[in-house]
C-alpha atoms as a PDB file:
ATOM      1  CA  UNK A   1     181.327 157.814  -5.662  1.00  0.00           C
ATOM      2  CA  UNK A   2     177.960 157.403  -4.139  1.00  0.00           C
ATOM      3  CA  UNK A   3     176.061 157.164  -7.208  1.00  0.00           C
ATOM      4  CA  UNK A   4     178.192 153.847  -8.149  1.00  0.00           C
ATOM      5  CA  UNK A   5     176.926 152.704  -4.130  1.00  0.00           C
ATOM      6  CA  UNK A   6     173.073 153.977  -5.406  1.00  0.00           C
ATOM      7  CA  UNK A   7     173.404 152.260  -8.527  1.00  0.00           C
ATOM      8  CA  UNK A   8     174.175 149.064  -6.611  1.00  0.00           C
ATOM      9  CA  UNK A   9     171.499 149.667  -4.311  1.00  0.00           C
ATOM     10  CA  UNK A  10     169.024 149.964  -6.904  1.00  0.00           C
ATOM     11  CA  UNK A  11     170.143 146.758  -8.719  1.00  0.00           C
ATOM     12  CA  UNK A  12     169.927 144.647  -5.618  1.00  0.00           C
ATOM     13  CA  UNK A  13     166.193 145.471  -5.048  1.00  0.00           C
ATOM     14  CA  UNK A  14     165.305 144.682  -8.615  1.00  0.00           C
ATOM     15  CA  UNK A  15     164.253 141.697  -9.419  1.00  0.00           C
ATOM     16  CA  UNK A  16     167.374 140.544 -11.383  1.00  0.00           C
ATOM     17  CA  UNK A  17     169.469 141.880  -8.375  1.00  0.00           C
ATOM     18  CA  UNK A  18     167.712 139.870  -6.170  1.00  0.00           C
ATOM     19  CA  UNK A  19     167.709 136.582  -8.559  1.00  0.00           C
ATOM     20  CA  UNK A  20     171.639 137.221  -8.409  1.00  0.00           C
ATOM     21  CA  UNK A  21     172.033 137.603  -4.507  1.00  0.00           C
ATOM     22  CA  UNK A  22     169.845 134.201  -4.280  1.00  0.00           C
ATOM     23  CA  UNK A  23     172.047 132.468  -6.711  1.00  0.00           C
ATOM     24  CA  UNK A  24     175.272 133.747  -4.612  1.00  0.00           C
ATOM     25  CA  UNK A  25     173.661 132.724  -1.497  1.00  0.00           C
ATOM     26  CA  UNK A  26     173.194 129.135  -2.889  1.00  0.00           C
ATOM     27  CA  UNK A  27     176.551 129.219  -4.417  1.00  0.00           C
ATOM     28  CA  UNK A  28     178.138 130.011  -1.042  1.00  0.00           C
ATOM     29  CA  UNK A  29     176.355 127.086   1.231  1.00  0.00           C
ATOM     30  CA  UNK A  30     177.500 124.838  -1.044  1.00  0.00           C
ATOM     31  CA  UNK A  31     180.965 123.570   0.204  1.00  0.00           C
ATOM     32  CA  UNK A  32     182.444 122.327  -3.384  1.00  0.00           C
ATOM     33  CA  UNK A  33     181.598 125.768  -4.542  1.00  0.00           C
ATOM     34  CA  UNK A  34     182.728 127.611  -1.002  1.00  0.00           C
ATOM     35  CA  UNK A  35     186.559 125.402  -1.618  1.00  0.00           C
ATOM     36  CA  UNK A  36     186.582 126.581  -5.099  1.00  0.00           C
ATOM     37  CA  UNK A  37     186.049 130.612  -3.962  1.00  0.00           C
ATOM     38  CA  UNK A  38     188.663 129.895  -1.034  1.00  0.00           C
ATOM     39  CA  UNK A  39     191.385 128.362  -3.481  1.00  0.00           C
ATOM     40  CA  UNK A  40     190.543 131.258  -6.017  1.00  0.00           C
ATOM     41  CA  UNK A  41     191.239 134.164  -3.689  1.00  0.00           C
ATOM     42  CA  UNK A  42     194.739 132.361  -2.180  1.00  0.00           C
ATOM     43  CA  UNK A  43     195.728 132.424  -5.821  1.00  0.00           C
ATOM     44  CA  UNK A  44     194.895 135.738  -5.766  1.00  0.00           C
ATOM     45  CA  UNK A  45     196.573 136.438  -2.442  1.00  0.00           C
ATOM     46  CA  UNK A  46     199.334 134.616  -3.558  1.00  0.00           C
ATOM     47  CA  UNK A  47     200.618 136.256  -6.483  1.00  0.00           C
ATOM     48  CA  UNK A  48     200.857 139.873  -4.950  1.00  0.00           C
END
């Protein structure tokens, strides 16, 4: 289990890892794209 938790570590001081973080951080100020993620997960929620 913690090499899956080193692995991510790893990949989110690389420089792709931190191109994706950015683009998630940009992706979650935007409110169009913040709605979208909060009607996604009650989907989610919902069908359990």
């Amino acid at each position: 289990m913690s090499s899956i938790i080193q692995r991510i570590k790893e990949f989110s001081r690389s420089p792709q890892g931190q191109k994706a973080i950015d683009s998630a951080r940009r992706a979650a100020s935007d409110p169009r794209k913040r709605a979208q993620a909060t009607k996604l997960l009650g989907k989610l929620r919902g069908r359990r």
